[in-house]
C-alpha atoms as a PDB file:
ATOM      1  CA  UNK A   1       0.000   0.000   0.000  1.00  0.00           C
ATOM      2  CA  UNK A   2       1.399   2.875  -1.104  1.00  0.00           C
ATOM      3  CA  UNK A   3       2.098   5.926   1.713  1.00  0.00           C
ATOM      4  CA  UNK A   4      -0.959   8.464   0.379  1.00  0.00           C
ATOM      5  CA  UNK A   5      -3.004   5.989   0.759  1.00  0.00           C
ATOM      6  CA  UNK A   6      -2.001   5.221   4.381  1.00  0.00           C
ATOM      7  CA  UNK A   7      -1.688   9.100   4.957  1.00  0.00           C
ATOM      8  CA  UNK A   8      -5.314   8.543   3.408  1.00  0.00           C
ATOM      9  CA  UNK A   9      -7.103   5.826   5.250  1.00  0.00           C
ATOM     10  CA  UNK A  10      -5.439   7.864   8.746  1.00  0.00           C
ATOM     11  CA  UNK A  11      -6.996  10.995   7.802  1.00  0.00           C
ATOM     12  CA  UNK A  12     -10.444   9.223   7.183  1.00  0.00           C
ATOM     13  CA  UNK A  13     -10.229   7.362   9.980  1.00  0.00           C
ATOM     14  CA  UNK A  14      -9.392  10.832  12.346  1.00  0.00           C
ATOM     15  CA  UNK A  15     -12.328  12.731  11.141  1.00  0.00           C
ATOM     16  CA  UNK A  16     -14.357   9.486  11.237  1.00  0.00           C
ATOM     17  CA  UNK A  17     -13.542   9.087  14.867  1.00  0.00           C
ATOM     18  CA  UNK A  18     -13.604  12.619  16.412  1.00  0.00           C
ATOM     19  CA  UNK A  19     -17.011  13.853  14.851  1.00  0.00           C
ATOM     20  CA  UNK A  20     -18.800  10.036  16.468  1.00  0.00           C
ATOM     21  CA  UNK A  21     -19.044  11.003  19.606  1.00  0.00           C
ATOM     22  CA  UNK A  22     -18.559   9.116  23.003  1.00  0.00           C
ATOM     23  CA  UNK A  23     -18.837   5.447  21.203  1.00  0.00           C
ATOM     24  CA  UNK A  24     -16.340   2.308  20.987  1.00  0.00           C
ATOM     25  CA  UNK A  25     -14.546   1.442  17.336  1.00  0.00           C
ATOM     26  CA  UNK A  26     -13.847  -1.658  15.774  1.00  0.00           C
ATOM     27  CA  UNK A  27     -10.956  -1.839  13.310  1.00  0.00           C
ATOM     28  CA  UNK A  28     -13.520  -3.365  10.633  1.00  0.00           C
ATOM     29  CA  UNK A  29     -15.790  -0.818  10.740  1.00  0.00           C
ATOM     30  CA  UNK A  30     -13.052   0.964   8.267  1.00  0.00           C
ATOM     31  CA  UNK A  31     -12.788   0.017   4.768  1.00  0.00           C
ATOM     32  CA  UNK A  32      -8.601   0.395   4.005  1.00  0.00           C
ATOM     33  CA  UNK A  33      -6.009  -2.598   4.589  1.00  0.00           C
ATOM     34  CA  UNK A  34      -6.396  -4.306   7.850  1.00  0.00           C
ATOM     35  CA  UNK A  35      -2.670  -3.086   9.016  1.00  0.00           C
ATOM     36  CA  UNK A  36      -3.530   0.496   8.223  1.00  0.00           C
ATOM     37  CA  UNK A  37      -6.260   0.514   9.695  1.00  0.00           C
ATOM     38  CA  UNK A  38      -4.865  -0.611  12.832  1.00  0.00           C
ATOM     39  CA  UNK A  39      -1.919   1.568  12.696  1.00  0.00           C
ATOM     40  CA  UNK A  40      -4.244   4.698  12.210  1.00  0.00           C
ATOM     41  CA  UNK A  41      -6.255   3.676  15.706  1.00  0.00           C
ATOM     42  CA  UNK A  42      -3.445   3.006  17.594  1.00  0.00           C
ATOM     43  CA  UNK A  43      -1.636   6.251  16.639  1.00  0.00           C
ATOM     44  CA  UNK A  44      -4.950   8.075  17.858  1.00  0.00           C
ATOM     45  CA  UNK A  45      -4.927   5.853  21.156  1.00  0.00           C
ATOM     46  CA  UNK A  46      -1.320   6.750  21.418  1.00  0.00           C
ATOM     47  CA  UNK A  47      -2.153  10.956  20.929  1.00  0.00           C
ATOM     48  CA  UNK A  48      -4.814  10.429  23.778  1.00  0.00           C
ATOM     49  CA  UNK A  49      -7.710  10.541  21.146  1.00  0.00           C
ATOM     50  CA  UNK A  50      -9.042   6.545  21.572  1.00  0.00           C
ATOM     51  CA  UNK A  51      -8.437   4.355  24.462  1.00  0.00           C
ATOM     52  CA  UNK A  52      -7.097   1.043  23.360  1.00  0.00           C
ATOM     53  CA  UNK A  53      -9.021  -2.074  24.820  1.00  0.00           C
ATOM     54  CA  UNK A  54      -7.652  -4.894  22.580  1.00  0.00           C
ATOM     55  CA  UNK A  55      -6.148  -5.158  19.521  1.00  0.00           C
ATOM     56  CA  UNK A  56      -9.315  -4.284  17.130  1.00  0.00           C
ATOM     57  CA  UNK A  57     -10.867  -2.366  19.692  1.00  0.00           C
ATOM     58  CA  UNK A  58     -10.757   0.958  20.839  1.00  0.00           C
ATOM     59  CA  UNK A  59     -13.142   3.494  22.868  1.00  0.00           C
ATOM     60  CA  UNK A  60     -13.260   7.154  22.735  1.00  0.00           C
ATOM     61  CA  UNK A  61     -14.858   8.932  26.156  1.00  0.00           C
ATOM     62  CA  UNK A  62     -15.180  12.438  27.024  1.00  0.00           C
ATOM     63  CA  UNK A  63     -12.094  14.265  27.863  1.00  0.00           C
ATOM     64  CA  UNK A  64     -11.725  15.784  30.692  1.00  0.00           C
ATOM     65  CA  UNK A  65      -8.562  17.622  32.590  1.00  0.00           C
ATOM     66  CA  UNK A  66      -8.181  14.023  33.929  1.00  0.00           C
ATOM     67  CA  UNK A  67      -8.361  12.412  30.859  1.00  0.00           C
ATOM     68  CA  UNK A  68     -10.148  10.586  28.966  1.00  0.00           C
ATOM     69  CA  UNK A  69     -13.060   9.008  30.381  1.00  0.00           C
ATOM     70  CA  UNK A  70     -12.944   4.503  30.629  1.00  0.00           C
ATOM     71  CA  UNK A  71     -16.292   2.814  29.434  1.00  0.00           C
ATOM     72  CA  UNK A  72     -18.744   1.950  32.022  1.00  0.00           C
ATOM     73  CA  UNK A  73     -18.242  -1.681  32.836  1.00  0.00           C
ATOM     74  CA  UNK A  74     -21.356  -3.483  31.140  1.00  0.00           C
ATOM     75  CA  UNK A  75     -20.913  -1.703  28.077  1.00  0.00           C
ATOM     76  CA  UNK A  76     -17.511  -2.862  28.134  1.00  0.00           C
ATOM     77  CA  UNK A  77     -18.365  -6.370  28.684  1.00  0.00           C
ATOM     78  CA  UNK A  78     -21.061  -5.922  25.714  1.00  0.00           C
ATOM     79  CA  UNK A  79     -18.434  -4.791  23.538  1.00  0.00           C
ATOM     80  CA  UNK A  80     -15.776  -7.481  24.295  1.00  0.00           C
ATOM     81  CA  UNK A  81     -18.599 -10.795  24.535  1.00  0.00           C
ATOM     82  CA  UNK A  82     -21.701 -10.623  21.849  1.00  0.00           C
ATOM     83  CA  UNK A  83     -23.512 -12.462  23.845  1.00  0.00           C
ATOM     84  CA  UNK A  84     -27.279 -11.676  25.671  1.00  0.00           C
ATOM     85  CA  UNK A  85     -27.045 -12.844  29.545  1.00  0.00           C
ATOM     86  CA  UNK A  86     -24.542 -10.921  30.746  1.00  0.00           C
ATOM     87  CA  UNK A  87     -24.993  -8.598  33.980  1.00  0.00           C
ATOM     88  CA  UNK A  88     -23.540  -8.064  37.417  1.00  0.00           C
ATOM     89  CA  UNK A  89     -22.511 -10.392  40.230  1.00  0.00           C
ATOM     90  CA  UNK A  90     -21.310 -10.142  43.999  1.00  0.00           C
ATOM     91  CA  UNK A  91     -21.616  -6.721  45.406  1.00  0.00           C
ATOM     92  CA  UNK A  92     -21.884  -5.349  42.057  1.00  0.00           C
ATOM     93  CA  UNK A  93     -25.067  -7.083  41.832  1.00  0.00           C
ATOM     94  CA  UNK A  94     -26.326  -6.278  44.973  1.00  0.00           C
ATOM     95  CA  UNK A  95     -25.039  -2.787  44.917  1.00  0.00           C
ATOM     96  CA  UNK A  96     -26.627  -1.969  40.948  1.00  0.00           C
ATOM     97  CA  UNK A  97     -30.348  -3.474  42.846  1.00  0.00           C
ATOM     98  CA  UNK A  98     -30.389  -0.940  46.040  1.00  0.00           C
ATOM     99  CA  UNK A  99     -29.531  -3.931  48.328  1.00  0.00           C
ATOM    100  CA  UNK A 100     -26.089  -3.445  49.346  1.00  0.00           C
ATOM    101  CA  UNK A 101     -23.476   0.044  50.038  1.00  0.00           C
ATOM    102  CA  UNK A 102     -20.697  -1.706  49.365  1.00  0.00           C
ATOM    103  CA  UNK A 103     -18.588  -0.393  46.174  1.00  0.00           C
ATOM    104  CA  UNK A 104     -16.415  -2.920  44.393  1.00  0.00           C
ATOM    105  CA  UNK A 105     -12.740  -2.109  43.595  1.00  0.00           C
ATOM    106  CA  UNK A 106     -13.475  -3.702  40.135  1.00  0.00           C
ATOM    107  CA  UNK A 107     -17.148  -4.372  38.742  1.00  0.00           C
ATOM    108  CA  UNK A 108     -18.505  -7.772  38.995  1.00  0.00           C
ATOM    109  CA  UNK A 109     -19.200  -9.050  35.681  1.00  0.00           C
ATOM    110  CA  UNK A 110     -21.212 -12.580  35.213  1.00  0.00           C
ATOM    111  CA  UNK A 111     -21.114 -13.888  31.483  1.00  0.00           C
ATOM    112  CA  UNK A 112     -22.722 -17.061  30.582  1.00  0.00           C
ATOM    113  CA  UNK A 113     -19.464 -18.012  28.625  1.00  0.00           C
ATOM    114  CA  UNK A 114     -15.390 -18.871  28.952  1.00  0.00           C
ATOM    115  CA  UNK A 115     -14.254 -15.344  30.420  1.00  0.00           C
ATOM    116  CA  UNK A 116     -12.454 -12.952  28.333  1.00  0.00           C
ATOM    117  CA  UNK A 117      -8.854 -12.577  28.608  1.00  0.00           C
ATOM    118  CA  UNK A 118      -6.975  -9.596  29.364  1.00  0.00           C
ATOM    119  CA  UNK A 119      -9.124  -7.303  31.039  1.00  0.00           C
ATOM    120  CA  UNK A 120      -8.407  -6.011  33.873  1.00  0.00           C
ATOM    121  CA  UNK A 121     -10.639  -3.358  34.209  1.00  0.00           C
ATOM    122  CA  UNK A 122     -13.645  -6.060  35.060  1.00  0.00           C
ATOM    123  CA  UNK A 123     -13.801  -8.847  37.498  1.00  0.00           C
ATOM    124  CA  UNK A 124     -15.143 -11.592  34.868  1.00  0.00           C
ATOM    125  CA  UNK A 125     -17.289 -14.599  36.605  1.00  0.00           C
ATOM    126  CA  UNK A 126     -17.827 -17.298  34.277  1.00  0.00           C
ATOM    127  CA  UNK A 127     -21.404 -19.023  34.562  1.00  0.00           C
ATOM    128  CA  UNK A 128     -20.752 -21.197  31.088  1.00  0.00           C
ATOM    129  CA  UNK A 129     -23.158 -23.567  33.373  1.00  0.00           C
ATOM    130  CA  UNK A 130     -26.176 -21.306  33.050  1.00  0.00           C
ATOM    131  CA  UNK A 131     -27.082 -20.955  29.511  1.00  0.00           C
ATOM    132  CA  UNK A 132     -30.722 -20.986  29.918  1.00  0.00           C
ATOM    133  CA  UNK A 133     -29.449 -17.063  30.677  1.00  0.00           C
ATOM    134  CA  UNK A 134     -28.052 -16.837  27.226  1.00  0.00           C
ATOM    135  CA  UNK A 135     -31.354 -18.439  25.668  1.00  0.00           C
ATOM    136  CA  UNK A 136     -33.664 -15.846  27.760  1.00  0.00           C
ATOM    137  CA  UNK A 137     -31.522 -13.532  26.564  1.00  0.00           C
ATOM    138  CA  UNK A 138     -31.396 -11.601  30.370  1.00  0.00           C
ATOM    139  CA  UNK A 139     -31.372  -8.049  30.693  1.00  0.00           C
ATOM    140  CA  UNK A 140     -28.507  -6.796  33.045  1.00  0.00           C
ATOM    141  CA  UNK A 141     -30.830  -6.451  35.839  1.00  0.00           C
ATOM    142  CA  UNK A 142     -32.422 -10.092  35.389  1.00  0.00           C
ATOM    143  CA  UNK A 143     -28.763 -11.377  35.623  1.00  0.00           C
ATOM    144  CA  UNK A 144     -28.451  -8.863  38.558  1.00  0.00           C
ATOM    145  CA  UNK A 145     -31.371 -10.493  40.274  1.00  0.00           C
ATOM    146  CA  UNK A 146     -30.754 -14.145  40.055  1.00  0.00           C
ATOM    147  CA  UNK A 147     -27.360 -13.355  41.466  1.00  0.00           C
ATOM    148  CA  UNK A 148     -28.195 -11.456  44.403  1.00  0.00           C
ATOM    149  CA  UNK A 149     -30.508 -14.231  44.831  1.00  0.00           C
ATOM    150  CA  UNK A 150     -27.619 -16.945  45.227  1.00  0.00           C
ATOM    151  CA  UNK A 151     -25.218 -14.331  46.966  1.00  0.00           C
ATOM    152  CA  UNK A 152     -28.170 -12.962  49.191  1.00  0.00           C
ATOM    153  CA  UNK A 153     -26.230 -13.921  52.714  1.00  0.00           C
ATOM    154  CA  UNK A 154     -22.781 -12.889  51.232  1.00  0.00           C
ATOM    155  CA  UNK A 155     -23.705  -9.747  49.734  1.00  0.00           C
ATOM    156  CA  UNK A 156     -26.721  -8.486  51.127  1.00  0.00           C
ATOM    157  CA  UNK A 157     -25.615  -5.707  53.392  1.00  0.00           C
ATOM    158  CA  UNK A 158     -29.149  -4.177  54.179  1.00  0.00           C
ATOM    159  CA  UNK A 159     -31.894  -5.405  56.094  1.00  0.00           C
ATOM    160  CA  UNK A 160     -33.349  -8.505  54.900  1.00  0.00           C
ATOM    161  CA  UNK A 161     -36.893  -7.057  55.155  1.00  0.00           C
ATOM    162  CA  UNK A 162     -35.698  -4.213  53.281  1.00  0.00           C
ATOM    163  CA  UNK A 163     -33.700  -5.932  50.641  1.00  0.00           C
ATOM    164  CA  UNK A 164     -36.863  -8.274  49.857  1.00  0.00           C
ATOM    165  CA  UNK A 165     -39.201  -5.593  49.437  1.00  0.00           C
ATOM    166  CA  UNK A 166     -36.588  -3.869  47.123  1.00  0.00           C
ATOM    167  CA  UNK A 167     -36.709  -7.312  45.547  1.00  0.00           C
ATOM    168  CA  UNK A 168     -40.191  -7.279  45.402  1.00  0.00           C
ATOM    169  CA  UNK A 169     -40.088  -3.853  43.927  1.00  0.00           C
ATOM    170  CA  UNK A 170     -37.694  -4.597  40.674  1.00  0.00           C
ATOM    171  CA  UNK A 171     -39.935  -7.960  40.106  1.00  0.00           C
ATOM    172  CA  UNK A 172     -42.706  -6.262  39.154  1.00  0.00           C
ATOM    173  CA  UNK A 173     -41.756  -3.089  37.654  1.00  0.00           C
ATOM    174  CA  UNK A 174     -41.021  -2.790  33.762  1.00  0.00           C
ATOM    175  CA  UNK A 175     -37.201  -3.368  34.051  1.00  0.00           C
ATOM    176  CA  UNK A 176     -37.750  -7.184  34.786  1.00  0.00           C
ATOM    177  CA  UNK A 177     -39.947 -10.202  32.753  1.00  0.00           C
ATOM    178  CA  UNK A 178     -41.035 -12.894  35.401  1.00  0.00           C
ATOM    179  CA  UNK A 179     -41.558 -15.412  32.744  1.00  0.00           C
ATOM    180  CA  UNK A 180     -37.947 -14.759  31.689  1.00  0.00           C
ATOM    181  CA  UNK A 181     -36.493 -15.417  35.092  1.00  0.00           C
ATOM    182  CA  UNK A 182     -39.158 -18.799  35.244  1.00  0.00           C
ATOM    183  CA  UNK A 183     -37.171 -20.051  32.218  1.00  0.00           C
ATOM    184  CA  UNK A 184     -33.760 -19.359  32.767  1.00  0.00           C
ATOM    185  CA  UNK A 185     -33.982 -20.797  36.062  1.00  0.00           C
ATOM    186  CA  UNK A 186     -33.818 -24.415  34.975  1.00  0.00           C
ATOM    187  CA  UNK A 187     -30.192 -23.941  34.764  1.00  0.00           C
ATOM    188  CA  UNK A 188     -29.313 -22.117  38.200  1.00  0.00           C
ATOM    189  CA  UNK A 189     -28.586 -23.992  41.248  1.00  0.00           C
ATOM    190  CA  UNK A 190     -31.001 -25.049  43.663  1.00  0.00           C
ATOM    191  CA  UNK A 191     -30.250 -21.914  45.928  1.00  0.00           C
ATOM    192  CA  UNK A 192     -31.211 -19.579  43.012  1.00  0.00           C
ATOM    193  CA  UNK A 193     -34.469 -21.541  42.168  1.00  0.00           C
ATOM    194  CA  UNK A 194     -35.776 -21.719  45.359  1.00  0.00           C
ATOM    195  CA  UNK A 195     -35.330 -18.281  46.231  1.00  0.00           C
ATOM    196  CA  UNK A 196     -36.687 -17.115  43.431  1.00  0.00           C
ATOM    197  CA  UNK A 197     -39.716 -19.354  43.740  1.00  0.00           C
ATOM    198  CA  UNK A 198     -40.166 -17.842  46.905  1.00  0.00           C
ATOM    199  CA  UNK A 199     -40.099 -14.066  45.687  1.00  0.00           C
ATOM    200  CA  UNK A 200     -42.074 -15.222  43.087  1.00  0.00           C
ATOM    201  CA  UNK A 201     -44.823 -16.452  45.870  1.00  0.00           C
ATOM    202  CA  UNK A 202     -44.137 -13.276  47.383  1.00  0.00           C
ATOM    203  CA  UNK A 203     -44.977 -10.748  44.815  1.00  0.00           C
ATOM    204  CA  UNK A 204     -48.326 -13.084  43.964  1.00  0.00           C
ATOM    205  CA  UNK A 205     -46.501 -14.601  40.994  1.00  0.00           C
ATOM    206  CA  UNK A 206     -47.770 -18.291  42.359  1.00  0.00           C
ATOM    207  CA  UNK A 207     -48.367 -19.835  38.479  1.00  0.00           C
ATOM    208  CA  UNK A 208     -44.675 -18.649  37.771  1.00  0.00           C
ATOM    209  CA  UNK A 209     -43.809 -20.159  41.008  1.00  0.00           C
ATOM    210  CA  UNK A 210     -44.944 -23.265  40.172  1.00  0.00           C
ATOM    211  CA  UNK A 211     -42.949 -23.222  36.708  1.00  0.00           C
ATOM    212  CA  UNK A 212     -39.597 -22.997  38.890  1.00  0.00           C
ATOM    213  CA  UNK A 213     -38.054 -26.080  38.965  1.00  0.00           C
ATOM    214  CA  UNK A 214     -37.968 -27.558  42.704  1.00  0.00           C
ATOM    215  CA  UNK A 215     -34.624 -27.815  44.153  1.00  0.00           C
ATOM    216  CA  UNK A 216     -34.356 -31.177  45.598  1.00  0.00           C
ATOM    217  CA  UNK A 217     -32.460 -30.053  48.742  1.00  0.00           C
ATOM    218  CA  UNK A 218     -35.146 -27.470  49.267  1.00  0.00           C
ATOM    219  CA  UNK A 219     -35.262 -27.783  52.987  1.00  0.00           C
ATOM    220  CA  UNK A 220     -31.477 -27.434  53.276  1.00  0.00           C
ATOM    221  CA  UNK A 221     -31.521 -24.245  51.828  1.00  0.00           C
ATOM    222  CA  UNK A 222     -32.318 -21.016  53.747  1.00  0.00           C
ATOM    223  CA  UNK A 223     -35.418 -19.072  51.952  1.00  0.00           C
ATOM    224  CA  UNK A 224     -35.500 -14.988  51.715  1.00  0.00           C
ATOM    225  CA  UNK A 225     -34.935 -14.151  55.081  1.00  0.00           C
ATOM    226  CA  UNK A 226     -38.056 -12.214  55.791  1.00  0.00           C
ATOM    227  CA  UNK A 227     -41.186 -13.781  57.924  1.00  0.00           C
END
């Protein structure tokens, strides 16, 4: 490729990139040779204009006298896995739902897949197990829910009354489909499913309820802790 072309492609790719706005960039989404392309992106990452993520993949915040600003984890974790049930775990769960103060040093990030490699931005959970999640295609919230289900002693730092009725709250509003949650279910553990059968029973959802599969060891298993 001959150097006004390169000088070209560059120039395309720097008007391209500062007139789109807060956004990530793949190196595909430019027509040019592939190595061009890529030189042209990192030069900009390297001038403070993109923020390199991987090779192919760049992200270009608002500036700011500190900087550029980083993507917000779940869009991050969109951009790097194409994949639908994906959301947060531990306290980032808990803390995204209103049931828990605690800030993470890194977010939490559940995917129902290997976990990226990498990244250290994100604390990556792998729940290859749960691909009902996937299937249902969760929302970030739905993921959210079933795993402050599971983690509800661990990272549940608000009263359990409280917590439940927040529960309760995100259930039924528009941000969450019950009949979602009822399928993907079949492949969470027993804690998960009978937690969530309980909420379910809870919010009046008893049909849905009954669509939970049972977990075997039901008794062994603490419910919601709420009378």
């Amino acid at each position: 490729m001959s150097e006004s072309m390169e000088t070209s492609i560059a120039s395309t790719i720097r008007r391209a990139v500062r007139r789109g706005g807060v956004r990530f960039w793949r190196s595909e989404e430019f027509e040019g040779g592939r190595t061009a392309v890529e030189h042209a992106l990192s030069r900009l990452a390297s001038e403070g204009e993109l923020i390199r993520i991987r090779r192919g993949l760049y992200w270009r915040g608002r500036k700011s006298t500190f900087g550029m600003g980083r993507p917000l984890a779940m869009d991050l974790a969109r951009a790097v896995i194409d994949s639908p049930g994906i959301g947060p775990a531990g306290w980032s769960a808990t803390n995204a739902l209103g049931l828990s103060t605690q800030l993470p040093g890194r977010e939490t990030i559940a995917v129902p897949s290997r976990v990226p490699s990498g990244l250290e931005d994100i604390l990556w959970v792998s729940r290859d197990a749960r691909k009902a999640r996937r299937d249902q295609k969760l929302s970030p919230i739905e993921v959210a829910m079933l795993e402050a289900l599971e983690g509800f002693e661990d990272y549940v730092d608000v009263p359990p009354e409280k917590a439940v009725a927040r529960l309760l709250e995100i259930l039924l509003s528009d941000e969450v489909r019950p009949e979602r949650l009822v399928r993907a279910a079949k492949t969470e553990p027993a804690r998960t499913r009978r937690r969530l059968r309980d909420l379910l029973v809870r919010a009046g959802l008893t049909d849905a309820a009954e669509k939970v599969p049972p977990a075997r060891t039901a008794r062994s298993i603490p419910a919601l802790a709420v009378t």
